[in-house]
N, C-alpha and C. Protein backbone atom coordinates (compact mmCIF):
# COMPACT_ATOMS: atom_id res chain seq x y z
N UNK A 1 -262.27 23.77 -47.52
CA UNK A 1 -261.41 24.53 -48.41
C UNK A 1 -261.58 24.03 -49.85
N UNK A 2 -261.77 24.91 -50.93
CA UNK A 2 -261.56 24.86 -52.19
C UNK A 2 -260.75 24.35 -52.77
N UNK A 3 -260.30 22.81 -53.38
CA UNK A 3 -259.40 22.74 -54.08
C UNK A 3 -258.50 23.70 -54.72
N UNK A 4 -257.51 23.65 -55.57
CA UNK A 4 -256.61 24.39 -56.73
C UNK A 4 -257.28 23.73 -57.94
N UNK A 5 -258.00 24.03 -58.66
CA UNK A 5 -258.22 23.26 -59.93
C UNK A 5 -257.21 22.76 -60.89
N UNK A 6 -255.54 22.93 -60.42
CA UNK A 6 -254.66 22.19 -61.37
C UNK A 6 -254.18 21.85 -60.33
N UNK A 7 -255.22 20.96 -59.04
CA UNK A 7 -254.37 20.26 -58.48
C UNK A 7 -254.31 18.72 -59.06
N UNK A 8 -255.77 18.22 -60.12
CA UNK A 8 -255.39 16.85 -60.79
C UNK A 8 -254.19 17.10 -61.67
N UNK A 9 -254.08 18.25 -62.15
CA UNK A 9 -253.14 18.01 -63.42
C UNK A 9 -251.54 18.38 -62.44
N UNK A 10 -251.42 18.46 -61.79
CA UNK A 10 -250.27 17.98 -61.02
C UNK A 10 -250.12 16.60 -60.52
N UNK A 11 -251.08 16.04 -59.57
CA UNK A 11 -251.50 14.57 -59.44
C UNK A 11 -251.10 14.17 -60.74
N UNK A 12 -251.48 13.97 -61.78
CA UNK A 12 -251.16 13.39 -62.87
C UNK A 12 -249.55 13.65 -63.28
N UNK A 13 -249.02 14.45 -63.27
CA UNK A 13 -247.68 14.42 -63.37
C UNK A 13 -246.94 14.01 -62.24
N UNK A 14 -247.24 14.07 -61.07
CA UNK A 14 -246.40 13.61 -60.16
C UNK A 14 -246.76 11.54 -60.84
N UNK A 15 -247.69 11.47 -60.67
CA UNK A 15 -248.11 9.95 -60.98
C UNK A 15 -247.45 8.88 -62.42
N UNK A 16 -247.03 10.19 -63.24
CA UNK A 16 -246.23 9.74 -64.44
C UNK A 16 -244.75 9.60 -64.27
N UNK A 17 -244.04 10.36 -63.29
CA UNK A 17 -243.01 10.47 -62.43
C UNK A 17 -242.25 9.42 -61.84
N UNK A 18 -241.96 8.37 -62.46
CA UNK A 18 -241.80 7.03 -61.28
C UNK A 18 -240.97 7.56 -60.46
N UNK A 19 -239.40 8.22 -60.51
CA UNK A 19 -238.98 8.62 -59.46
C UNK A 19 -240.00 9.01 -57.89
N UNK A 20 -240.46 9.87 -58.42
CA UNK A 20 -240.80 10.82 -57.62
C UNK A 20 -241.78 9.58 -56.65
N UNK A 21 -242.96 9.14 -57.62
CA UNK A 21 -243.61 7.95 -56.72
C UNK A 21 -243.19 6.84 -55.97
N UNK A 22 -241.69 6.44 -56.08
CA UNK A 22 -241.10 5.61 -55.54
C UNK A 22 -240.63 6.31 -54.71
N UNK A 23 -240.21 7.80 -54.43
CA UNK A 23 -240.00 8.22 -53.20
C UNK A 23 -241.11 8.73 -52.14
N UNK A 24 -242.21 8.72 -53.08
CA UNK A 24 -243.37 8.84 -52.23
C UNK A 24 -243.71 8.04 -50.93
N UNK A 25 -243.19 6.68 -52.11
CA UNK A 25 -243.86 5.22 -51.24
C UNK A 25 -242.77 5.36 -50.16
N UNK A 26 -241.39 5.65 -50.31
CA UNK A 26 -240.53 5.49 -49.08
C UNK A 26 -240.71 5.96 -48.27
N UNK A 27 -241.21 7.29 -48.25
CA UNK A 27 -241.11 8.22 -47.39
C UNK A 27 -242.72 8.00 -46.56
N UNK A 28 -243.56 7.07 -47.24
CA UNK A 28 -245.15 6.98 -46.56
C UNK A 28 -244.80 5.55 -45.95
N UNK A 29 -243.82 4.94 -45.99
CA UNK A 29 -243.12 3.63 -44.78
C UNK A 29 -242.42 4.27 -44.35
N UNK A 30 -241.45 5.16 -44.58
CA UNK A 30 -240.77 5.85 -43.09
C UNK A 30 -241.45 6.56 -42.06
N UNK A 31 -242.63 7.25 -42.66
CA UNK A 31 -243.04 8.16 -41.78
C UNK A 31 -244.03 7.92 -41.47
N UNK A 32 -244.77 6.96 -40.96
CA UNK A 32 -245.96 6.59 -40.21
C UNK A 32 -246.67 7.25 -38.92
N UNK A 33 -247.50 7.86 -39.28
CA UNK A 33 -247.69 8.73 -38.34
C UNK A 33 -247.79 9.92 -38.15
N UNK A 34 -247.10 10.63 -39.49
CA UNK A 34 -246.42 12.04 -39.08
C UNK A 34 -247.25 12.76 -40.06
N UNK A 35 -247.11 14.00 -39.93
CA UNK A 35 -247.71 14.95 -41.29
C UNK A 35 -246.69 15.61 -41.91
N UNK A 36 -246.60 14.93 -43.03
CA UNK A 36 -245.20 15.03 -44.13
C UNK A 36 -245.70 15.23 -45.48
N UNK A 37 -244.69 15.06 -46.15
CA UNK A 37 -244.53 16.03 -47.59
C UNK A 37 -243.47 16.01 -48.28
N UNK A 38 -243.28 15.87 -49.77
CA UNK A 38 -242.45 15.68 -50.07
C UNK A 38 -242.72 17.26 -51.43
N UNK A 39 -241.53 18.20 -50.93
CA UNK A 39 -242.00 19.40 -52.12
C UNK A 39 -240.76 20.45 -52.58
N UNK A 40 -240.92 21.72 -52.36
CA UNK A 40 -239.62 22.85 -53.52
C UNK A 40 -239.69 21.73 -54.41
N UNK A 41 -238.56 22.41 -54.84
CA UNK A 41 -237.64 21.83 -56.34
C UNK A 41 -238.27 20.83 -56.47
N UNK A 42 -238.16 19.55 -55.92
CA UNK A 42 -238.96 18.07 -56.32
C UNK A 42 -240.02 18.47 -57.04
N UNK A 43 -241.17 18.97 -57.07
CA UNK A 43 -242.53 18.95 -57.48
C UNK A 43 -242.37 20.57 -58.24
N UNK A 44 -241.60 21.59 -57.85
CA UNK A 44 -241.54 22.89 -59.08
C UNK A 44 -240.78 22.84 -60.25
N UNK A 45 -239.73 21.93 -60.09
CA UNK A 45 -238.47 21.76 -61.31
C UNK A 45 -239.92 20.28 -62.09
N UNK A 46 -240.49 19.55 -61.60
CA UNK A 46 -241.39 18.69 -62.95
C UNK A 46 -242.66 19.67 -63.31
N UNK A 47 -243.32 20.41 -62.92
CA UNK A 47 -243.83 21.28 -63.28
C UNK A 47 -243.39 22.34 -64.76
N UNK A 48 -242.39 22.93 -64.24
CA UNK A 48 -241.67 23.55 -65.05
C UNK A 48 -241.17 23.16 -66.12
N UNK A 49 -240.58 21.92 -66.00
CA UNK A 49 -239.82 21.16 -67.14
C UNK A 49 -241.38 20.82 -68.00
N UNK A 50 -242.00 20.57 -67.68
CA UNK A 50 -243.23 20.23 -68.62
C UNK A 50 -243.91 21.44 -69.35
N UNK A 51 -244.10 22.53 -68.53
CA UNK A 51 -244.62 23.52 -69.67
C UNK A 51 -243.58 24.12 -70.17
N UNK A 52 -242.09 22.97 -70.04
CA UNK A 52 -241.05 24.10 -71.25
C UNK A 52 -240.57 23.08 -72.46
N UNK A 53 -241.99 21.57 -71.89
CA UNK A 53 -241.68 20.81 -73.48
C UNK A 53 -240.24 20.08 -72.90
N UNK A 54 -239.81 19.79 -71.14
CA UNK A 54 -238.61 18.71 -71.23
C UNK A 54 -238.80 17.75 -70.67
N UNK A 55 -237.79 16.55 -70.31
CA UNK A 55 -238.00 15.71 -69.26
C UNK A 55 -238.44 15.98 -68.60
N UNK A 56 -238.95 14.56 -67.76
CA UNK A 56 -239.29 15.53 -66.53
C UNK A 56 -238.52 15.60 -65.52
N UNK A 57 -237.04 14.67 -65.64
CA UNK A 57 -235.78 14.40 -64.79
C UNK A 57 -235.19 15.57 -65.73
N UNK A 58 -235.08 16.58 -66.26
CA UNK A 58 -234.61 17.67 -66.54
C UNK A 58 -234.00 18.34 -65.16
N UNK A 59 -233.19 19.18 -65.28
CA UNK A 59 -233.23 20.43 -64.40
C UNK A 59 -233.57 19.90 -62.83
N UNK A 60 -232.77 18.71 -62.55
CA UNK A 60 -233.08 17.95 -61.02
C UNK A 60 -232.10 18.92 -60.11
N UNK A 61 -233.78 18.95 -59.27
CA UNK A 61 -232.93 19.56 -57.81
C UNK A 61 -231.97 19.27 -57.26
N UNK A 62 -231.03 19.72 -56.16
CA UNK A 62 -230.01 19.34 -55.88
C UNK A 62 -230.10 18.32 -54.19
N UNK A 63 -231.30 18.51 -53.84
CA UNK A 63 -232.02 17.39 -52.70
C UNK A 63 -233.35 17.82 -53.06
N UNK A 64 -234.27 16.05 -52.70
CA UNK A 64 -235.44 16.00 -52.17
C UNK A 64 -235.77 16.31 -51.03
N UNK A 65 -236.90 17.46 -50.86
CA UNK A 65 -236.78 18.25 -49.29
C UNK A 65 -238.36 17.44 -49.28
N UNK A 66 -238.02 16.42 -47.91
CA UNK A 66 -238.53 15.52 -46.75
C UNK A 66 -238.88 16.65 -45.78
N UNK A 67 -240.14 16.90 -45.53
CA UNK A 67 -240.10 18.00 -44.18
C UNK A 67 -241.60 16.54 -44.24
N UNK A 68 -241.83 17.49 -42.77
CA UNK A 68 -242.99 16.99 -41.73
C UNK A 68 -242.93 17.77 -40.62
N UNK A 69 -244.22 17.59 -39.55
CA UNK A 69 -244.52 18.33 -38.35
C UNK A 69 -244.45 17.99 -37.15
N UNK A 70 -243.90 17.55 -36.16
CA UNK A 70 -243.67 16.91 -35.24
C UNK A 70 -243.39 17.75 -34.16
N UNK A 71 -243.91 18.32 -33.57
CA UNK A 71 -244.26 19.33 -31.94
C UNK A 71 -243.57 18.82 -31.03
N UNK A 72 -243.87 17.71 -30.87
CA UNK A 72 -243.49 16.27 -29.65
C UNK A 72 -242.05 16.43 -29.54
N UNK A 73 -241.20 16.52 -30.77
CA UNK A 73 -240.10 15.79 -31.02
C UNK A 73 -239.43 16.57 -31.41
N UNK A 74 -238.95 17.87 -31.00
CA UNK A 74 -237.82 18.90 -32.02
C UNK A 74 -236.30 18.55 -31.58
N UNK A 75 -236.18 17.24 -31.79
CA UNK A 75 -234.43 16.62 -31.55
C UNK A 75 -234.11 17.08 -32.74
N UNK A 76 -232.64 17.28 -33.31
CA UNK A 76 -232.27 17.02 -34.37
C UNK A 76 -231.54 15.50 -34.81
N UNK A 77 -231.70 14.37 -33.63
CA UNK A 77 -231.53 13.49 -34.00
C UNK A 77 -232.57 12.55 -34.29
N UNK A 78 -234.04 13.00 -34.49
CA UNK A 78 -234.85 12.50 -34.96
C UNK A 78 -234.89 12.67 -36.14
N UNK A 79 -234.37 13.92 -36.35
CA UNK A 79 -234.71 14.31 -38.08
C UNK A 79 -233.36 13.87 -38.51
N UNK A 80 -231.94 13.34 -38.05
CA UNK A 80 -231.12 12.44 -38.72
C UNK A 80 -231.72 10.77 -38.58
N UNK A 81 -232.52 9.92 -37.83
CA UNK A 81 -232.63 9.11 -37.84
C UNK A 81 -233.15 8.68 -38.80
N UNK A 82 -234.51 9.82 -39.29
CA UNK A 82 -235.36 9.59 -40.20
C UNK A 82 -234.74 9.67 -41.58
N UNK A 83 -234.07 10.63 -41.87
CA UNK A 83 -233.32 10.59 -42.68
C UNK A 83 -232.56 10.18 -43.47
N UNK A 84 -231.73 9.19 -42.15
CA UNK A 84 -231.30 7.25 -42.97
C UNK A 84 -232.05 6.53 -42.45
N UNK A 85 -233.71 6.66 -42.59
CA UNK A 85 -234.30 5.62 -43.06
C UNK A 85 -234.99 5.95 -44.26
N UNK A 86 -234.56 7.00 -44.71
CA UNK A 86 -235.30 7.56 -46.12
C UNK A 86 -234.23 6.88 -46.75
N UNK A 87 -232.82 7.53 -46.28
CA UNK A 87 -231.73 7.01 -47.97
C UNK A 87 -231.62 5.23 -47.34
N UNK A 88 -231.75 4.73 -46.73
CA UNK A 88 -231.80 2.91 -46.62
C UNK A 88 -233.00 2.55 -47.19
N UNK A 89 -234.41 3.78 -47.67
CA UNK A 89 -235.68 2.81 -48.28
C UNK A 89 -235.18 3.47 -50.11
N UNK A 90 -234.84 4.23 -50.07
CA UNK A 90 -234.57 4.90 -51.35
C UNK A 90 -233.51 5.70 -51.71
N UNK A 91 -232.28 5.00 -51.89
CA UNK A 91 -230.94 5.69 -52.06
C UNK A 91 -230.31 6.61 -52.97
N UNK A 92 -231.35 6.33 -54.15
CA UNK A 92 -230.95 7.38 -55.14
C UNK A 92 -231.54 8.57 -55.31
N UNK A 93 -232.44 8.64 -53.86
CA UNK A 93 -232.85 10.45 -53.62
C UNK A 93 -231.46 11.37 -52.88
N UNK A 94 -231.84 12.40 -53.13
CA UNK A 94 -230.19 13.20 -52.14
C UNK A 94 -231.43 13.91 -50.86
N UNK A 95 -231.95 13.29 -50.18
CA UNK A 95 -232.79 13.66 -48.98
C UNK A 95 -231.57 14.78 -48.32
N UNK A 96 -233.03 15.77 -47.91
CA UNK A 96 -233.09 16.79 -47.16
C UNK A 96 -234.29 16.33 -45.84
N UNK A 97 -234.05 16.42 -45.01
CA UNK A 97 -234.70 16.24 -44.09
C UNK A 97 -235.23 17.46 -42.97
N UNK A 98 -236.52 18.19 -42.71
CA UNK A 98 -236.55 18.59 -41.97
C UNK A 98 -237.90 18.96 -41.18
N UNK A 99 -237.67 18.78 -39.37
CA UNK A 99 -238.82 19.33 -39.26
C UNK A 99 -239.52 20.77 -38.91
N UNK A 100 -240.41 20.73 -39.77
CA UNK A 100 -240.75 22.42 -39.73
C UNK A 100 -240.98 22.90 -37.91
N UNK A 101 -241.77 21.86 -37.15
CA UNK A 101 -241.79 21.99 -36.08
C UNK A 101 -240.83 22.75 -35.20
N UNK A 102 -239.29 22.62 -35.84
CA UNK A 102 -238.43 23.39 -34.94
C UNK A 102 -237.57 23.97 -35.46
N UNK A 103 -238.31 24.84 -36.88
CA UNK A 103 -237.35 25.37 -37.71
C UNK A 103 -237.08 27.27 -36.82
N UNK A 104 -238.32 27.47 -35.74
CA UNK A 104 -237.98 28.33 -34.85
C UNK A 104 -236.80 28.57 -34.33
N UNK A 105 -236.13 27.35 -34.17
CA UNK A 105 -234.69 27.13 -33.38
C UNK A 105 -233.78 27.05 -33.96
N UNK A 106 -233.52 27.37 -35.32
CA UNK A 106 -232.18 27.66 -36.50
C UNK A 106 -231.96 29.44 -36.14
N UNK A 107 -231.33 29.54 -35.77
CA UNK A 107 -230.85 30.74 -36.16
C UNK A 107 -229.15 31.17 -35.34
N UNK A 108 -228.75 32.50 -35.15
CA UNK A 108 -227.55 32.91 -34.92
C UNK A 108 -227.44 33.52 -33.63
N UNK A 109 -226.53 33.34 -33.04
CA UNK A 109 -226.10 34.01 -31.57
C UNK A 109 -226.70 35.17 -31.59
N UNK A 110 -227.36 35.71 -30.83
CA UNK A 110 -228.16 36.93 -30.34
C UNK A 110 -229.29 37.32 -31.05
N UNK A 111 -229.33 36.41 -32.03
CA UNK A 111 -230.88 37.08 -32.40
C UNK A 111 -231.87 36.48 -31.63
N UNK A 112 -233.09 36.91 -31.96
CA UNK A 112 -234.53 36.44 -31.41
C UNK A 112 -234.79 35.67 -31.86
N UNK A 113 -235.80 34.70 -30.96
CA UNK A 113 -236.63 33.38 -31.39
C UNK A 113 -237.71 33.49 -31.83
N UNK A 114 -237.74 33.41 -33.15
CA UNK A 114 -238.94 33.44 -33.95
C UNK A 114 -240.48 32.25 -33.27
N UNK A 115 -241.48 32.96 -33.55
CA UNK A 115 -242.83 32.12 -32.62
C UNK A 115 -242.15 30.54 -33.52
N UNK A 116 -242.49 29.79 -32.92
CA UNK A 116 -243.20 28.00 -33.37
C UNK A 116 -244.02 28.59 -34.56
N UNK A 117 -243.69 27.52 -35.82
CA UNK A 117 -244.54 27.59 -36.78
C UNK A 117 -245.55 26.36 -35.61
N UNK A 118 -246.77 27.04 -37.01
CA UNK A 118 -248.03 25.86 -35.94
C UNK A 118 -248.55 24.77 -36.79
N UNK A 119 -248.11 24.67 -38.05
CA UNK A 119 -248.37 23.40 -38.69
C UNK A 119 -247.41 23.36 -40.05
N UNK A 120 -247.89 21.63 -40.52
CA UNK A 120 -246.70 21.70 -41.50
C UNK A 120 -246.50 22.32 -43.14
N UNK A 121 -248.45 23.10 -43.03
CA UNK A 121 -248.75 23.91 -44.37
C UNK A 121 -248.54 25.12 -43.65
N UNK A 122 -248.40 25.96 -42.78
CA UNK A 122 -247.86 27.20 -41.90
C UNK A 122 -246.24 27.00 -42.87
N UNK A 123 -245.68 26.27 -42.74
CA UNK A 123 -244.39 26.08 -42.39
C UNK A 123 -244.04 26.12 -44.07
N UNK A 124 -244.60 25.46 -44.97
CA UNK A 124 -244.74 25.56 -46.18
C UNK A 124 -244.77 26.67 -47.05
N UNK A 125 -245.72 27.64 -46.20
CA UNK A 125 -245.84 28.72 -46.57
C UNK A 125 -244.83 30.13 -46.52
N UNK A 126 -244.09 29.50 -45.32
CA UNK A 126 -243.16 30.45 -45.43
C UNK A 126 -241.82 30.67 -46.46
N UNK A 127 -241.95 29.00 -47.44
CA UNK A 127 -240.49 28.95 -48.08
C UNK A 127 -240.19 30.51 -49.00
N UNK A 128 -239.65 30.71 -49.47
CA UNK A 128 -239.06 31.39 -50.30
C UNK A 128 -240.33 32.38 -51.96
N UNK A 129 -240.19 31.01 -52.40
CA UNK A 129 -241.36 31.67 -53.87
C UNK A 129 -242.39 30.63 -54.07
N UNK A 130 -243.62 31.75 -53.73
CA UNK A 130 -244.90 31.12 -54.09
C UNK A 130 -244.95 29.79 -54.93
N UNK A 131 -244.41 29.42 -56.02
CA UNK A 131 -244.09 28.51 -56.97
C UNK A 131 -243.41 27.70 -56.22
N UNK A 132 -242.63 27.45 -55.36
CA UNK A 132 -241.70 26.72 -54.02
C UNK A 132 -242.44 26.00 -53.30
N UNK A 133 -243.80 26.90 -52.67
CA UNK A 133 -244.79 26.59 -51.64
C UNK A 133 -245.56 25.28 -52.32
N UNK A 134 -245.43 24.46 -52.50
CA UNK A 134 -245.97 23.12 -52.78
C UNK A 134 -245.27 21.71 -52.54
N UNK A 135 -246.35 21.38 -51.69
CA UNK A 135 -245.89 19.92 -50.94
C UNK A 135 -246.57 18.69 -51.89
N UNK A 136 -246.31 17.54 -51.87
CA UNK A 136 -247.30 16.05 -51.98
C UNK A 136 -247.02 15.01 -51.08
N UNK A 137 -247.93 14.46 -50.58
CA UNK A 137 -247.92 13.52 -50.19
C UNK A 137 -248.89 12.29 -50.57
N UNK A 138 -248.60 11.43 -49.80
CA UNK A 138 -249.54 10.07 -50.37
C UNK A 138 -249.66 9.17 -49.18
N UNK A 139 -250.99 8.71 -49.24
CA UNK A 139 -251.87 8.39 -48.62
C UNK A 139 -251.97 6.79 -48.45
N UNK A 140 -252.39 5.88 -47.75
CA UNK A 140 -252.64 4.72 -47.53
C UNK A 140 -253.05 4.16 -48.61
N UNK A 141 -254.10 4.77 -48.94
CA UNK A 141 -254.94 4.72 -49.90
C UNK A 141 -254.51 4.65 -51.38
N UNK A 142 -253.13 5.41 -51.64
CA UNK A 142 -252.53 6.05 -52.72
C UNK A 142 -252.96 7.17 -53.40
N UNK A 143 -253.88 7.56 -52.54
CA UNK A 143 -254.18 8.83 -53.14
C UNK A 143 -252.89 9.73 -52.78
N UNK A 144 -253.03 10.98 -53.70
CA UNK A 144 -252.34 12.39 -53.65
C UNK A 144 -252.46 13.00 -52.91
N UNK A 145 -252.26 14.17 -51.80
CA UNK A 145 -252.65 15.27 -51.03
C UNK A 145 -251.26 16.46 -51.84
N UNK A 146 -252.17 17.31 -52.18
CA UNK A 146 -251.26 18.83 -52.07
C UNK A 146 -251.87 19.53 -51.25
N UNK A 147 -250.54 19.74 -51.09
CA UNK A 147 -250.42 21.13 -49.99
C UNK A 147 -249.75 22.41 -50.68
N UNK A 148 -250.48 23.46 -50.70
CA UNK A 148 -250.22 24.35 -51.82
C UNK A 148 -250.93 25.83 -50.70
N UNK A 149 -249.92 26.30 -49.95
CA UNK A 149 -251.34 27.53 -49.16
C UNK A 149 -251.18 28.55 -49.73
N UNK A 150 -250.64 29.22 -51.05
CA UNK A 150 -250.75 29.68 -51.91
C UNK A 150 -251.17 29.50 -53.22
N UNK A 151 -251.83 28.21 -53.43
CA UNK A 151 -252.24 27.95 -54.91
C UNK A 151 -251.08 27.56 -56.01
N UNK A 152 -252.05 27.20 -56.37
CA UNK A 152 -251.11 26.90 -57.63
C UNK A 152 -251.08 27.72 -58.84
N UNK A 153 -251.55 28.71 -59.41
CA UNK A 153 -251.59 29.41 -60.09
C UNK A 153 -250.06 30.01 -60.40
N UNK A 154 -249.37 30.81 -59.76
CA UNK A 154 -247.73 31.07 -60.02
C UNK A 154 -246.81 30.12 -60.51
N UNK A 155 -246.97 28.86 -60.07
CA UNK A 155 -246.34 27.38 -60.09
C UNK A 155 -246.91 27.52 -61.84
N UNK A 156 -247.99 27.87 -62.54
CA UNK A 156 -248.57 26.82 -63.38
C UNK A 156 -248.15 28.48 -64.41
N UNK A 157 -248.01 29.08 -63.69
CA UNK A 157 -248.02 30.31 -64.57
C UNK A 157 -246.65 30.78 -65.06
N UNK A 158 -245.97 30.68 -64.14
CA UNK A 158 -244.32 30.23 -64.51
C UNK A 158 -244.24 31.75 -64.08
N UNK A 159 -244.92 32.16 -62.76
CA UNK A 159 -244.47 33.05 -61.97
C UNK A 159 -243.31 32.72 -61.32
N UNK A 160 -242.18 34.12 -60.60
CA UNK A 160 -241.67 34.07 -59.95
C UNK A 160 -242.07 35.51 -58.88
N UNK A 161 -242.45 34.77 -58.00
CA UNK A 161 -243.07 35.72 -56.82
C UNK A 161 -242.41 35.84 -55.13
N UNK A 162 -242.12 36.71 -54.24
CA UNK A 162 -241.33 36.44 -53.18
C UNK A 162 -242.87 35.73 -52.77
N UNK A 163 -242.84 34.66 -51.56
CA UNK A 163 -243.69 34.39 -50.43
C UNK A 163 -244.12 35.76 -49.88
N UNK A 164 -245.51 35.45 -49.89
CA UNK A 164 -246.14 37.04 -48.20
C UNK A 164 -245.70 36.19 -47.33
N UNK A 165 -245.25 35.31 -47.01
CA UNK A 165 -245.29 35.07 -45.47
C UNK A 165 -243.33 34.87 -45.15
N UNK A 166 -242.55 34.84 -46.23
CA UNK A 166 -241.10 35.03 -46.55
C UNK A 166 -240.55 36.26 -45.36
N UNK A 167 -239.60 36.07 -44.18
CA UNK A 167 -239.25 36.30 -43.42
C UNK A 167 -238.23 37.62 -43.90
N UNK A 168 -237.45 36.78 -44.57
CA UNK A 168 -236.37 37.93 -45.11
C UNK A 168 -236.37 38.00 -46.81
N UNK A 169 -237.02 39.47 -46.93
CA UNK A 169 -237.23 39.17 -48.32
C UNK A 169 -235.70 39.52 -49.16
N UNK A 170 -234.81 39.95 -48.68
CA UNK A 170 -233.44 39.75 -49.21
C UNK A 170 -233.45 38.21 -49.76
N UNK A 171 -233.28 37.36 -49.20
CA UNK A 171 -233.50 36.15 -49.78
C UNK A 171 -234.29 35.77 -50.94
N UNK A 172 -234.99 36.34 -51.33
CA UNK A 172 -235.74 36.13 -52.46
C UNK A 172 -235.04 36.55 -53.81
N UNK A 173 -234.03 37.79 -53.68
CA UNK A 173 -233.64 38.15 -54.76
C UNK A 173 -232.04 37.31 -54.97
N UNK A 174 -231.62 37.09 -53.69
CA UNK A 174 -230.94 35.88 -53.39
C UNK A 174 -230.68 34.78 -54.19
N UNK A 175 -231.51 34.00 -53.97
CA UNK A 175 -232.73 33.18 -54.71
C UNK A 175 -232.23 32.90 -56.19
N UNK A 176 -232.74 33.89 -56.54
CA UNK A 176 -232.83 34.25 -58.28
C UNK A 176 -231.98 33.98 -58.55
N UNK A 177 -230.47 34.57 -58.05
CA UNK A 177 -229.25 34.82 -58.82
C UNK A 177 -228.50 33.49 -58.37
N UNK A 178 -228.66 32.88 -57.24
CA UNK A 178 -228.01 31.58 -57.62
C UNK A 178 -228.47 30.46 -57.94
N UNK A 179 -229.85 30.41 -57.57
CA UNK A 179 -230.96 29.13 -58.38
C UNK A 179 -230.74 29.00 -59.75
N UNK A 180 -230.59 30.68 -60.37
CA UNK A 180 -230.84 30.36 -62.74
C UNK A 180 -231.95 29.85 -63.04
N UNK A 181 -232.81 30.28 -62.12
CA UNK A 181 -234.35 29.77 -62.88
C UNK A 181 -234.27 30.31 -64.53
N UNK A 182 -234.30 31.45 -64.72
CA UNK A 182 -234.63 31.80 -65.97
C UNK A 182 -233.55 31.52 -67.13
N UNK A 183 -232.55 31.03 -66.74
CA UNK A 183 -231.54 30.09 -67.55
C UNK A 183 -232.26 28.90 -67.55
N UNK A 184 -232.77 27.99 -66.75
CA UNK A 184 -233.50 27.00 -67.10
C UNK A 184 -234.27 26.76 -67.74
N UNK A 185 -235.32 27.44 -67.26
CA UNK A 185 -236.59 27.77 -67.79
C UNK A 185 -237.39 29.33 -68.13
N UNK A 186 -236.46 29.45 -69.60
CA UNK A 186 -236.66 30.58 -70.06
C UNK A 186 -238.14 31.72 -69.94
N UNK A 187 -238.84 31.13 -69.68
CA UNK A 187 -240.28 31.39 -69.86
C UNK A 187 -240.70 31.97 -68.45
N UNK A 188 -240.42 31.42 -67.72
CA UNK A 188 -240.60 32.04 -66.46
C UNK A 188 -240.19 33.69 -66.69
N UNK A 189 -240.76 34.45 -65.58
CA UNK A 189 -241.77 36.19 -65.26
C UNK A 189 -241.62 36.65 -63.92
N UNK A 190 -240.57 37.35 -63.77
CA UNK A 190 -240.73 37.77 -62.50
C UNK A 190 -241.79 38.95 -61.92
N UNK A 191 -242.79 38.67 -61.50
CA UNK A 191 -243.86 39.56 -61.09
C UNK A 191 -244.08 40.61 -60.80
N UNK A 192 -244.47 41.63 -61.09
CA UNK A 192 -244.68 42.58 -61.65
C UNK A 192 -244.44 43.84 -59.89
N UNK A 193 -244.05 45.01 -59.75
CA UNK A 193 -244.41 45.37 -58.69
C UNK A 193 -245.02 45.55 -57.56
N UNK A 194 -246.46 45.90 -58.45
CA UNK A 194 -247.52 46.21 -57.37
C UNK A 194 -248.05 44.70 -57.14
N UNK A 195 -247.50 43.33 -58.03
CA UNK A 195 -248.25 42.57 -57.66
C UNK A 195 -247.55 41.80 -56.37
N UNK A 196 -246.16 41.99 -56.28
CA UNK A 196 -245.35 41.87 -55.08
C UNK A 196 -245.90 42.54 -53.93
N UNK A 197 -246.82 43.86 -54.02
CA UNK A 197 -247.03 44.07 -53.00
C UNK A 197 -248.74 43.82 -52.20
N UNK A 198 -249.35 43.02 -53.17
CA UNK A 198 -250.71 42.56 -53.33
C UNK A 198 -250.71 41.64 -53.19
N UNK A 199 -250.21 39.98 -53.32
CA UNK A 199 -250.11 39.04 -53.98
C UNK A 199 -251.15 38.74 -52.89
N UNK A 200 -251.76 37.74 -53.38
CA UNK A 200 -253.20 36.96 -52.33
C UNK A 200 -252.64 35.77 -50.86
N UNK A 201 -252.89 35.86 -49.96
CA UNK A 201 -252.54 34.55 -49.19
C UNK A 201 -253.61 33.53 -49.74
């Protein structure tokens, strides 16, 4: 697969970020093993704040969303265990914890069971707005990994786009009106019609 060509110039802002890298490191000793990610708001609100000229602790999300993939394991007391071992390695994140693995199994008395997502960039892909769809993680090594299965282009463009792979697109307009993206970050574009109905996977 083809890189995103602004995936260094994200690497580089996540890397200027100490927050964000100190929750990196927590979350790559909590989760040994797993295929995780640390992304939404965390990694779209420093994006944003930078091509609008602010902090980059500007406009902080209201949790760091901790997801990962775990098939084996769809307890929900795995994903609380892990959870306080995120806020006991790093307390001044507001962790969100979840695994995409068994996000099939959220839902309401009588509806249907949506298939098993099948991985933890599947699962990514389904959030809400293209610009949303971006994970990081970090590596032994200290390298970066994004996970982006829509690109980064909307993110960098200060699109606001529903997800193609967005379940209920009511939610998207949802979204808008209680997030205040464009109170935040004036500059942001909500996408154009036909491109809502085109947009690329």
């Amino acid at each position: 697969m083809i890189e995103d060509p602004r995936a260094d110039a994200l690497r580089a802002l996540v890397r200027a970020h100490a927050p964000l890298m100190r929750w990196l490191r927590a979350a790559r000793a909590c989760a040994t093993g797993l295929d995780w990610c640390i992304g939404a708001g965390a990694v779209r609100a420093l994006v944003w704040n930078h091509l609008h000229g602010l902090p980059a602790g500007s406009h902080a999300p209201a949790d760091v969303d901790f997801v990962y993939f775990d098939p084996a394991d769809l307890s929900s007391a795995s994903e609380t265990g892990l959870a306080a071992r995120l806020r006991a390695a790093a307390p001044d994140a507001p962790w969100e914890v979840v695994n995409q693995a068994r996000v099939h199994l959220w839902r309401r008395d009588g509806e249907r069971v949506p298939p098993p997502i099948a991985s933890l960039e599947a699962g990514i892909a389904a959030w809400p707005e293209t610009a949303t769809c971006v994970g990081v993680s970090l590596g032994r090594d200290d390298a970066l990994r994004i996970l982006c299965p829509h690109g980064l282009s909307d993110l960098y463009a200060l699109i606001l786009r529903p997800s193609p792979a967005l379940a209920d697109p009511a939610l998207f307009a949802q979204r808008l009106r209680a997030k205040r993206y464009t109170e935040k970050w004036p500059r942001l574009r909500l996408a154009a019609a036909p491109e809502l109905n085109s947009c690329p996977h």
